[in-house]
Protein backbone atom coordinates (compact mmCIF):
# COMPACT_ATOMS: atom_id res chain seq x y z
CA UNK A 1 -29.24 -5.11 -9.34
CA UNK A 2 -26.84 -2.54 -10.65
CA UNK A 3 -27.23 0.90 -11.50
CA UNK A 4 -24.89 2.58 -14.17
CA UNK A 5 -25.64 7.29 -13.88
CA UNK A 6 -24.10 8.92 -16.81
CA UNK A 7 -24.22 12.79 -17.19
CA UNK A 8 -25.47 14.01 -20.10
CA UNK A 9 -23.11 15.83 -22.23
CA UNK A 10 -20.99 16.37 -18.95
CA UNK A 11 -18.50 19.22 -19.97
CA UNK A 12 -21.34 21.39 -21.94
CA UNK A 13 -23.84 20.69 -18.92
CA UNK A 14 -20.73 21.83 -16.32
CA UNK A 15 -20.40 25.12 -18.52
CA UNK A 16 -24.31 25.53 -18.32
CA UNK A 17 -24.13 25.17 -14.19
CA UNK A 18 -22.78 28.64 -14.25
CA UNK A 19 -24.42 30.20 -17.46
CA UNK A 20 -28.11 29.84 -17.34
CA UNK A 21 -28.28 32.10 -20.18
CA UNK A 22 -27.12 28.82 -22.59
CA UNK A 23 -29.67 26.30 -21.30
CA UNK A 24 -30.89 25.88 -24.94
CA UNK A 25 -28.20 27.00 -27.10
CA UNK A 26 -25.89 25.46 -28.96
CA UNK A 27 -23.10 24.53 -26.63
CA UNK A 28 -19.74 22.72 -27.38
CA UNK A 29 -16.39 22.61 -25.65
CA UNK A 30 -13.38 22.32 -27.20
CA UNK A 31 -9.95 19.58 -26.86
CA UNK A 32 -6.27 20.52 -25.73
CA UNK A 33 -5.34 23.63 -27.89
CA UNK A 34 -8.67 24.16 -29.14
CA UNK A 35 -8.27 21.16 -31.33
CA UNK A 36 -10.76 19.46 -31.63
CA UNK A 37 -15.22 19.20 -30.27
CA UNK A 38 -15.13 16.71 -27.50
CA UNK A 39 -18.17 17.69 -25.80
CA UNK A 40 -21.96 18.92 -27.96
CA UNK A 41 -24.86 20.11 -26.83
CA UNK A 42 -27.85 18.16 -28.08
CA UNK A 43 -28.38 21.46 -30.23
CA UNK A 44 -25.24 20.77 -31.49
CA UNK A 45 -25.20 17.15 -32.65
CA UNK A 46 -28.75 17.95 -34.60
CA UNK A 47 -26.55 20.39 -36.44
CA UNK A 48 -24.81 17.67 -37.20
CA UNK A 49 -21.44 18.94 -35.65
CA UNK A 50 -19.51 14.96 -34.50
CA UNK A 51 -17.39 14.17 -31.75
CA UNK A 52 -13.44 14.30 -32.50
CA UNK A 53 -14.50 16.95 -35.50
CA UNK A 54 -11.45 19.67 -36.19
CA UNK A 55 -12.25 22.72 -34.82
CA UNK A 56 -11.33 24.66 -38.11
CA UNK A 57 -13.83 22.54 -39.88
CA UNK A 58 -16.98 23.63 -38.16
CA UNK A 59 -15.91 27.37 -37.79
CA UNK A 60 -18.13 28.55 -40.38
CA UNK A 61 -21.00 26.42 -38.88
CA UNK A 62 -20.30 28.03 -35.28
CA UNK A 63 -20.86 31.47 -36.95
CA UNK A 64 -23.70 30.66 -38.92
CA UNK A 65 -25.68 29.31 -35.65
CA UNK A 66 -24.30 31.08 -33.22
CA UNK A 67 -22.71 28.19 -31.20
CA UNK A 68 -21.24 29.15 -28.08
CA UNK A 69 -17.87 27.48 -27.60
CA UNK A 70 -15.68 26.55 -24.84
CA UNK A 71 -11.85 25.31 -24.10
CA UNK A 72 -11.40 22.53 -21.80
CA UNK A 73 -11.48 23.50 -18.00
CA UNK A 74 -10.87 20.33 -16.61
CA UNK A 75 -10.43 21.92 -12.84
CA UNK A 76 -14.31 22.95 -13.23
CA UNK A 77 -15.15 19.72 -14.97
CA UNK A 78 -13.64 17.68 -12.18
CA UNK A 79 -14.88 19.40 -9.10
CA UNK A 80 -18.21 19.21 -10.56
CA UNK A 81 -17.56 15.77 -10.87
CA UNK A 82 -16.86 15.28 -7.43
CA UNK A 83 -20.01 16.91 -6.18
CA UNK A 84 -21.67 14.38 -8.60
CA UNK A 85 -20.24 11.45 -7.33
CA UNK A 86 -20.64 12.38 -3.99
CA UNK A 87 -24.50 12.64 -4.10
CA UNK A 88 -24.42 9.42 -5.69
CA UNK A 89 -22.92 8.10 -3.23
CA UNK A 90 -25.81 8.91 -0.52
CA UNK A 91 -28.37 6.61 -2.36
CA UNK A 92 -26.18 3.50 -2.51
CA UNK A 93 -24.00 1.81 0.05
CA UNK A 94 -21.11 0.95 -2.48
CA UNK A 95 -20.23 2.79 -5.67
CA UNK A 96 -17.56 2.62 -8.37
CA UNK A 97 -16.82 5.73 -9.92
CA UNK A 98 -16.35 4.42 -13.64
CA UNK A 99 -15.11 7.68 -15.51
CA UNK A 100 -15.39 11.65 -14.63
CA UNK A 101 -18.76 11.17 -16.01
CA UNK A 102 -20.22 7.76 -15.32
CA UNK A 103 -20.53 5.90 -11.59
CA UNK A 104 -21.81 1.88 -11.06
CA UNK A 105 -24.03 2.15 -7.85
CA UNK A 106 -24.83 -1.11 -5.94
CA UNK A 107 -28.79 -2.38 -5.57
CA UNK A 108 -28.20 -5.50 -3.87
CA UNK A 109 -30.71 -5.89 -1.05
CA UNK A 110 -32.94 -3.33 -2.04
CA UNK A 111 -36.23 -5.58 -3.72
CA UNK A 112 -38.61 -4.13 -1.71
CA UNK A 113 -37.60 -0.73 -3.46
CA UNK A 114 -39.62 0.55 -6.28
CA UNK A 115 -36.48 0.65 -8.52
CA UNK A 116 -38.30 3.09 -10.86
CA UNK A 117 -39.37 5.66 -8.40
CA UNK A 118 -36.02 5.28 -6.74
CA UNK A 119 -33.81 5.65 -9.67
CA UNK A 120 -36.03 8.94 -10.80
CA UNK A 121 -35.59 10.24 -7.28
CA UNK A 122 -31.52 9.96 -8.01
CA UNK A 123 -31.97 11.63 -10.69
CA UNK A 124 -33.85 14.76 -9.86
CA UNK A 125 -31.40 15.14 -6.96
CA UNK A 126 -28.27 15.09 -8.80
CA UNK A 127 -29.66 17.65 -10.84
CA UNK A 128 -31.23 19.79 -8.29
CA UNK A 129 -27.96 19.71 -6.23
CA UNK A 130 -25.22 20.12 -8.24
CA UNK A 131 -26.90 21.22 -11.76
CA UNK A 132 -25.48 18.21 -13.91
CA UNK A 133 -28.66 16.17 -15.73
CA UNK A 134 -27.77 13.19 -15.31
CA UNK A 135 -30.09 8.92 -16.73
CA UNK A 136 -30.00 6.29 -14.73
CA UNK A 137 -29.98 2.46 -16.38
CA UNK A 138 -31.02 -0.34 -13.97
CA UNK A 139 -30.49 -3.93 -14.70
CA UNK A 140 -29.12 -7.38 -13.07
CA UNK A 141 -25.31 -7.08 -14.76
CA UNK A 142 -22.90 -3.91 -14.67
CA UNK A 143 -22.84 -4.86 -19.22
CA UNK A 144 -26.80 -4.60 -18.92
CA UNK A 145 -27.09 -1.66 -16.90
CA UNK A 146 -24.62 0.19 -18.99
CA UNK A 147 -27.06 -1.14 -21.56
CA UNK A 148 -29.95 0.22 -20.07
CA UNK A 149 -28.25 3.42 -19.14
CA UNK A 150 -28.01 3.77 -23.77
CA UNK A 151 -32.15 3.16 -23.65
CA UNK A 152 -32.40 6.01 -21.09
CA UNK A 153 -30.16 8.26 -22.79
CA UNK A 154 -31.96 7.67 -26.01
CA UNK A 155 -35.76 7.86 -25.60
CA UNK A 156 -37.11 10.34 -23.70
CA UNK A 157 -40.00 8.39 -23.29
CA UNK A 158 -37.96 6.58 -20.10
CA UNK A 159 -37.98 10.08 -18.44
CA UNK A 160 -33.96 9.37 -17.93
CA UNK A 161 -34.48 5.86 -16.07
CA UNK A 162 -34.53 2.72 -17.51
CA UNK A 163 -35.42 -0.25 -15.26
CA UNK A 164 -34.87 -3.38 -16.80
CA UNK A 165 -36.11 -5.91 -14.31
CA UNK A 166 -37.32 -8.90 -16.27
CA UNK A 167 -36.61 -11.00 -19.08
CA UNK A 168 -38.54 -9.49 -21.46
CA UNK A 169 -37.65 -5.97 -21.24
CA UNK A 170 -33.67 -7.72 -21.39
CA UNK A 171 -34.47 -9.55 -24.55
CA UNK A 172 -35.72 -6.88 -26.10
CA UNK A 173 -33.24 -4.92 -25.76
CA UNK A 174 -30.46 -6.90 -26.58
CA UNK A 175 -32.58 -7.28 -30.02
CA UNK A 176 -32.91 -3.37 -30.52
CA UNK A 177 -28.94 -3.25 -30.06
CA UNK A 178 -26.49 -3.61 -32.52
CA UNK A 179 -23.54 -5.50 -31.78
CA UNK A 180 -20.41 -3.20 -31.97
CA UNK A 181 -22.66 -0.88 -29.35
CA UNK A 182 -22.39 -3.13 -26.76
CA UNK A 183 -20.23 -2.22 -24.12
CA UNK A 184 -16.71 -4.44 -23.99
CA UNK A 185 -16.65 -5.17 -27.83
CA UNK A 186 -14.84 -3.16 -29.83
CA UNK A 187 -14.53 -2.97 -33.49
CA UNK A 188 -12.20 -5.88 -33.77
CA UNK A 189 -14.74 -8.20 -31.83
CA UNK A 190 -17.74 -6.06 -33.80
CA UNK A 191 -16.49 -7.23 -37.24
CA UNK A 192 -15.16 -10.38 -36.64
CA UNK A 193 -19.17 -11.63 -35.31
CA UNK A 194 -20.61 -9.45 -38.32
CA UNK A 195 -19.08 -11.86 -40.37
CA UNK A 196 -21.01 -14.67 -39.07
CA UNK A 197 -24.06 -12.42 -38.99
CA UNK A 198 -23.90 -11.74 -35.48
CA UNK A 199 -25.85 -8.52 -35.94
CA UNK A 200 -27.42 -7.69 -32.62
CA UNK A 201 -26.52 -8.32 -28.86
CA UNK A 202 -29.11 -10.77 -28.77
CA UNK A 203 -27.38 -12.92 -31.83
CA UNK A 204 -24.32 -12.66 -29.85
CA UNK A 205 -26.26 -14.17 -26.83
CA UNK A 206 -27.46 -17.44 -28.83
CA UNK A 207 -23.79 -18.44 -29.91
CA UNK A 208 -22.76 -21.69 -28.30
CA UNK A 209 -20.37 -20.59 -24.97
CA UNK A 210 -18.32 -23.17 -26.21
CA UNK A 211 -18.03 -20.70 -29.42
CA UNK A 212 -17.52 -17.83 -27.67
CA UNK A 213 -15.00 -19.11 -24.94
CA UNK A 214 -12.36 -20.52 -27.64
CA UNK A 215 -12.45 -17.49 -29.94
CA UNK A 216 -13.15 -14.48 -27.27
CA UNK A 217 -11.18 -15.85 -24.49
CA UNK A 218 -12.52 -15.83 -21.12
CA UNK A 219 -13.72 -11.99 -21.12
CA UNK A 220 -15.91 -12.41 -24.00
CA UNK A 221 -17.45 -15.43 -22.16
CA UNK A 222 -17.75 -13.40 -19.21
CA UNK A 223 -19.80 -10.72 -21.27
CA UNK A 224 -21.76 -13.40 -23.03
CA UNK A 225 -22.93 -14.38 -19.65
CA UNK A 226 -23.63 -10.94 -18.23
CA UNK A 227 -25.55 -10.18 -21.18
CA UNK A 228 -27.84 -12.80 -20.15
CA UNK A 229 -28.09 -11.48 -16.70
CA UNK A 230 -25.07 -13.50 -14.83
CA UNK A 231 -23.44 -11.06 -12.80
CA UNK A 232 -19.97 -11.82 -13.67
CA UNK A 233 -18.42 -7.92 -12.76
CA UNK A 234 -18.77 -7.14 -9.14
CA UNK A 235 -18.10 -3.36 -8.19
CA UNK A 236 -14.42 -1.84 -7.84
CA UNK A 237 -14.89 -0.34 -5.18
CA UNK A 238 -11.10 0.45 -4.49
CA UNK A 239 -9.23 1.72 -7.42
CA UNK A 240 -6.51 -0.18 -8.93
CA UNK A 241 -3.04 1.30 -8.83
CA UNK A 242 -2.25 1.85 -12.36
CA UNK A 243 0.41 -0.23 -14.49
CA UNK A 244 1.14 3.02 -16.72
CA UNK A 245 1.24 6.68 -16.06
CA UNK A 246 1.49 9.09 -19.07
CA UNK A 247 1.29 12.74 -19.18
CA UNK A 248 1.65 14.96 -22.76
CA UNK A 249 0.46 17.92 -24.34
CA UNK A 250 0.49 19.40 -27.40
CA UNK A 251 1.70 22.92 -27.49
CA UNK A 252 -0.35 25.90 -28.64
CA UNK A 253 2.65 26.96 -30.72
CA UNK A 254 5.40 24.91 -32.31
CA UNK A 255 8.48 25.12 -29.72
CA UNK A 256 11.61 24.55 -31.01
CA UNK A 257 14.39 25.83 -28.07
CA UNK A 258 15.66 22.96 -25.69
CA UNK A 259 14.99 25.29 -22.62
CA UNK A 260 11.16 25.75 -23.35
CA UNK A 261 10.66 21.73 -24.04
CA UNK A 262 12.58 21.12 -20.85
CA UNK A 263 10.16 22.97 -18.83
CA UNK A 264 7.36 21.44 -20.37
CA UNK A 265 9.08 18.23 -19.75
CA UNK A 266 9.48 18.72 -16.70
CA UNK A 267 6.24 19.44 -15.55
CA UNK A 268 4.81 16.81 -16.87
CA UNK A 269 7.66 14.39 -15.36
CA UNK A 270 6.07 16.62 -11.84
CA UNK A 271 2.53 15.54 -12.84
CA UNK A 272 3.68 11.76 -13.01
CA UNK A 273 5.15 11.74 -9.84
CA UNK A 274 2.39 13.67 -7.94
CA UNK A 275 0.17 10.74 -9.07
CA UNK A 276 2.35 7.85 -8.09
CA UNK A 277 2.51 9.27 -4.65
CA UNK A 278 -1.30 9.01 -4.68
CA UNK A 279 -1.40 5.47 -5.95
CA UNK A 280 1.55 5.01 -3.42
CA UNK A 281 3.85 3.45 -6.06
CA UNK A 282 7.27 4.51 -7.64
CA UNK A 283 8.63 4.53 -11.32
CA UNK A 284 10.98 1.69 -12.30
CA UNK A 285 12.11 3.90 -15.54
CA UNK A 286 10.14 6.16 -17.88
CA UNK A 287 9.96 7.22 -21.31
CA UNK A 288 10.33 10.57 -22.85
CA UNK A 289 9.14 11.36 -26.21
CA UNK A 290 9.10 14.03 -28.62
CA UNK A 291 7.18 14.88 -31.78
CA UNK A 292 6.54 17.13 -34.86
CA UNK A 293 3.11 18.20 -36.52
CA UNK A 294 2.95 14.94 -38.65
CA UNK A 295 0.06 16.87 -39.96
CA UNK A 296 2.31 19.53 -41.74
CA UNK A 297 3.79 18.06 -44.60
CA UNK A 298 5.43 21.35 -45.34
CA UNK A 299 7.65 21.13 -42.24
CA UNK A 300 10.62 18.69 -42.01
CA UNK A 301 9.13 15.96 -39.79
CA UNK A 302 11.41 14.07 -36.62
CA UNK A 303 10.05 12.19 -33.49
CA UNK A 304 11.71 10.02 -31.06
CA UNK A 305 11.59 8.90 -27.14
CA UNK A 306 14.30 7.48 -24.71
CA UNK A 307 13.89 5.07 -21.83
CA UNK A 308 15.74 5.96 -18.66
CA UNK A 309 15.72 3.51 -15.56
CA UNK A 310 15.82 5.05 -12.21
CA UNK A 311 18.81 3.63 -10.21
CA UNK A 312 16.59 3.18 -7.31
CA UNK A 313 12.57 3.30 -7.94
CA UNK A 314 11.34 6.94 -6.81
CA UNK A 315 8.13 9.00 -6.85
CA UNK A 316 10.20 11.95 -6.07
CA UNK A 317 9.64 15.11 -7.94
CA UNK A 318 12.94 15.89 -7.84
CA UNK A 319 14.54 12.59 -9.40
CA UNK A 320 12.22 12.06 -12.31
CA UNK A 321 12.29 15.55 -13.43
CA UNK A 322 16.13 14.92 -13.74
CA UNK A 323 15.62 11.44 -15.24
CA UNK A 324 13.44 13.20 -17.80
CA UNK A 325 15.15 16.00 -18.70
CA UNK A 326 18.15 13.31 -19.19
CA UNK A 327 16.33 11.34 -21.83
CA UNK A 328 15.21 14.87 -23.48
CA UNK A 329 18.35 15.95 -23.80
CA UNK A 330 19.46 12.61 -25.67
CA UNK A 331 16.78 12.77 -28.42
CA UNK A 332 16.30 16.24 -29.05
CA UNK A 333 17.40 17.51 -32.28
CA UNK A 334 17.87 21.40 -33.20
CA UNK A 335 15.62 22.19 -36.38
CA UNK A 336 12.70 21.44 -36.11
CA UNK A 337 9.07 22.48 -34.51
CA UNK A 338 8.09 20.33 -31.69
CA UNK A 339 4.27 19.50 -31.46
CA UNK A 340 4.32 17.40 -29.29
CA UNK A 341 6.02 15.96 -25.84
CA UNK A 342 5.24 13.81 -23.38
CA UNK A 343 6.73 11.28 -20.25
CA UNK A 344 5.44 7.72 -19.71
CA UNK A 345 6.57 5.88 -16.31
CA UNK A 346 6.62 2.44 -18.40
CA UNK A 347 7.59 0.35 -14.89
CA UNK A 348 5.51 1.07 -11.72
CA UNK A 349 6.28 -1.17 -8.06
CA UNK A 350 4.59 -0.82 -5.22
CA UNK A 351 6.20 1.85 -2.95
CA UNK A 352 6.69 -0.77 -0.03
CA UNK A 353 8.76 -3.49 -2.03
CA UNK A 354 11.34 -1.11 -3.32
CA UNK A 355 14.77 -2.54 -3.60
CA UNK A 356 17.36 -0.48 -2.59
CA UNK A 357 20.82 0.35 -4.09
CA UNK A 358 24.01 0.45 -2.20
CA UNK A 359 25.53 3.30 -4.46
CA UNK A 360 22.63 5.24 -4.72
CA UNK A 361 23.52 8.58 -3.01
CA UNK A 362 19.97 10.31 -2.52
CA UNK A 363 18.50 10.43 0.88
CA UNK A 364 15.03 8.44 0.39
CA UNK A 365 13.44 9.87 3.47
CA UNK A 366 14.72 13.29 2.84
CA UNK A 367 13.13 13.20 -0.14
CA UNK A 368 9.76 11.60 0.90
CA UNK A 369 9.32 14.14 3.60
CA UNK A 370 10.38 17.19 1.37
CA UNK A 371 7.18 15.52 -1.11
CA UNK A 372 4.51 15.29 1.67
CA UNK A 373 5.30 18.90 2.93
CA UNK A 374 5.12 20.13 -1.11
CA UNK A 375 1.64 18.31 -1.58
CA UNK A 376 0.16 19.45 1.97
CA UNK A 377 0.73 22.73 0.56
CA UNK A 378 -0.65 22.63 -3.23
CA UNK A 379 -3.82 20.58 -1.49
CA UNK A 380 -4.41 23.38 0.83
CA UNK A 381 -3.72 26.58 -1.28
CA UNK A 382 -3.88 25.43 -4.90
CA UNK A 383 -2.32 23.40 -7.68
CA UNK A 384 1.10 24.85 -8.49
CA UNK A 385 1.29 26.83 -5.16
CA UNK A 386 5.14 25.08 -4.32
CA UNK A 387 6.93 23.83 -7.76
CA UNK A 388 10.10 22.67 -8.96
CA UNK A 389 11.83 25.56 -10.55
CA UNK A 390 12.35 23.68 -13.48
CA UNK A 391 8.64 24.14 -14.05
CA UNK A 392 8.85 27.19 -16.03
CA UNK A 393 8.53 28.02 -19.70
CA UNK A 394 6.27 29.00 -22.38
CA UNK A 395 4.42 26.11 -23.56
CA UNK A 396 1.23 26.57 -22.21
CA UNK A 397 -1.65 24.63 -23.59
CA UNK A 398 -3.73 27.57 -26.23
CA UNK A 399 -7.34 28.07 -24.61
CA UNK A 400 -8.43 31.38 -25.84
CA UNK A 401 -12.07 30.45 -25.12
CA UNK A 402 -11.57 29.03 -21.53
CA UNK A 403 -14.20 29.67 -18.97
CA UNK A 404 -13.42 30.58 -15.46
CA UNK A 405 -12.76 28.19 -12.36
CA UNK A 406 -15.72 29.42 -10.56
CA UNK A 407 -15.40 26.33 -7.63
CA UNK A 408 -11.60 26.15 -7.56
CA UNK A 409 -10.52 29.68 -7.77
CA UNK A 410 -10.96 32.36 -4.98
CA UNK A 411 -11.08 35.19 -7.93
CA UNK A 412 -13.36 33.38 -10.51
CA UNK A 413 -16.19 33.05 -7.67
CA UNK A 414 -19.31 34.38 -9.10
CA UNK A 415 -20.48 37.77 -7.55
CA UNK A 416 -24.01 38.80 -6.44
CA UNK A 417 -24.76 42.32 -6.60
CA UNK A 418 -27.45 43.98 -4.84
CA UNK A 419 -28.90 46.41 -6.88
């Protein structure tokens, strides 16, 4: 059995941790630059307020009810996270940590358990120790228990845990769920079985595998046969390196000097490189791109990237930022208002099979020591503690409504007064 915990509107209920005073107010957090709402209260979404809405849209709707809104503070959202996942991981010997809000925990060997009692015991705990409410969906497959984890989410009658432990409660299900909601088929998949009135994940279930296999390749088989409780997904328990790294931002204000979209370049050239030393890979080359407001049709309107490769591969800090600011400086145009800039290492090895380059004139090991000692220190006194001066500029993200780090930063601890 497999166990899929999603918390409920995760970035409103992380804000809520830390103001009680919102528990039933309307709550909604904002995207990069106060964009878009990526995160409602259930308040909210009865207001009828959707995910992905524009900001500017719902203003009038925020003032008429009073909605308290939020920027993104992903440091809060992801050390809350982590206290999540790591209470999760006391009631299950192996978990997979899916998403910032979702985790796969392992039931194998536990049918003696009460499954119920046990899941609504994980439940209260998560929310008693860290704050975050959090359902629980319980089924044979990872694709049913993500399934049941949709049940417990939507009727409260579940109490937030849905067991689904036999094949009638699975049946049923699958006939109460419309196809493009199940989890692995998107809207390609979604319209292409529509049209041969495939309506419901239990219509998809009665197609012929030999159907399925030749027009949905071997994953849709696969899901075909975990919705009818093969377990074809085991746990990944270890993450995968990634094949793709790609950090960009929109700016708060249109930039348009080469000197402010080279710092912002090369921080986010840092960011890449900080994570392939955690994967412990190195970029092959990487892209830089560039881009207007496509959105302004009043503005004259340019975009374009470059692809540099790295004469040896590298996940120093120090070599991509200069790879990056390279390619920048080859596709940026005077003129016009950037939106928009990003870099994408398009070609990742593993940093043990790196071939090296007679003509290459950097000092490897200098450089990998100089990158341990630099990370030691930002993962002992903070994010941004020891940077690359390049790292400098206006083009800071606009959060005008951002809450503070109350777990990550010394100053922004909450204060108890005795009165």
């Amino acid at each position: 059995m497999f166990g899929l915990c999603d918390c409920n509107n995760f970035y409103v209920s992380a804000e809520r941790v830390f103001r009680p005073d919102l528990a039933k107010r309307p709550v909604m957090v904002l995207s990069n630059n106060d964009g878009c709402v990526i995160s409602r209260s259930n308040e909210v979404k009865k207001l009828g307020i959707k995910m992905g809405e524009p900001f500017f849209k719902v203003q009038e709707l925020v003032k008429r009810h009073d909605i308290t809104v939020f920027s993104s503070n992903y440091e809060l959202y992801a050390d809350m996270s982590n206290r999540v996942m790591s209470i999760l991981s006391e009631f299950s010997p192996e978990t997979e940590i899916y998403s910032i809000d979702e985790c796969f925990l392992d039931f194998s060997g536990m049918q003696l358990f009460n499954l119920k009692e046990y899941g609504t015991k994980i439940v209260k705990t998560v929310e008693q120790n860290s704050g975050i409410p959090v359902c629980l969906g319980i089924a044979p497959t990872k694709t049913l228990a993500k399934l049941s984890n949709h049940f417990a989410k939507k009727h409260p009658a579940y109490n937030r845990v849905c067991l689904m432990d036999s094949d009638t409660k699975i049946e049923k299900a699958l006939q109460l769920t419309e196809i493009g909601d199940v989890w692995g088929i998107g809207k390609r998949y979604a319209t292409k079985l529509k049209k041969i009135k495939v309506q419901t994940a239990y219509d998809f279930t009665q197609l012929p595998k030999e159907w399925v296999r030749k027009n949905m390749s071997v994953v849709g088989e696969r899901l075909w046969r975990e919705l009818q409780g093969e377990s074809c997904l085991p746990l990944e328990t270890v993450q995968q390196p990634k094949k793709q790294i790609c950090t960009s931002r929109s700016f708060g204000q249109p930039v348009t000097e080469l000197s402010c979209l080279l710092a912002a370049v090369a921080d986010y050239a840092s960011r890449c490189a900080y994570k392939l030393r955690q994967q412990k890979s190195c970029a092959c080359s990487l892209m830089v791109f560039i881009s207007t407001n496509w959105f302004n049709n009043k503005l004259p309107q340019y975009h374009n990237s470059k692809i540099i490769t790295l004469p040896v591969p590298s996940s120093s800090t120090i070599e991509i930022i200069n790879s990056a600011r390279t390619a920048l400086e080859l596709i940026y145009r005077p003129g016009f208002q950037y939106k928009k800039a990003g870099v994408i290492i398009t070609e990742i090895t593993d940093a043990d099979t790196i071939q090296g380059n007679m003509f290459h004139q950097i000092d490897n090991v200098k450089h990998n020591n100089l990158m341990k000692t630099i990370d030691n220190l930002n993962n002992s006194f903070g994010n941004n503690t020891v940077k690359v001066a390049a790292v400098s500029g206006q083009y800071e993200m606009q959060r005008n409504k951002l809450s503070p780090r109350y777990t990550t930063r010394i100053q922004d601890v909450i204060k108890v007064k005795n009165f």
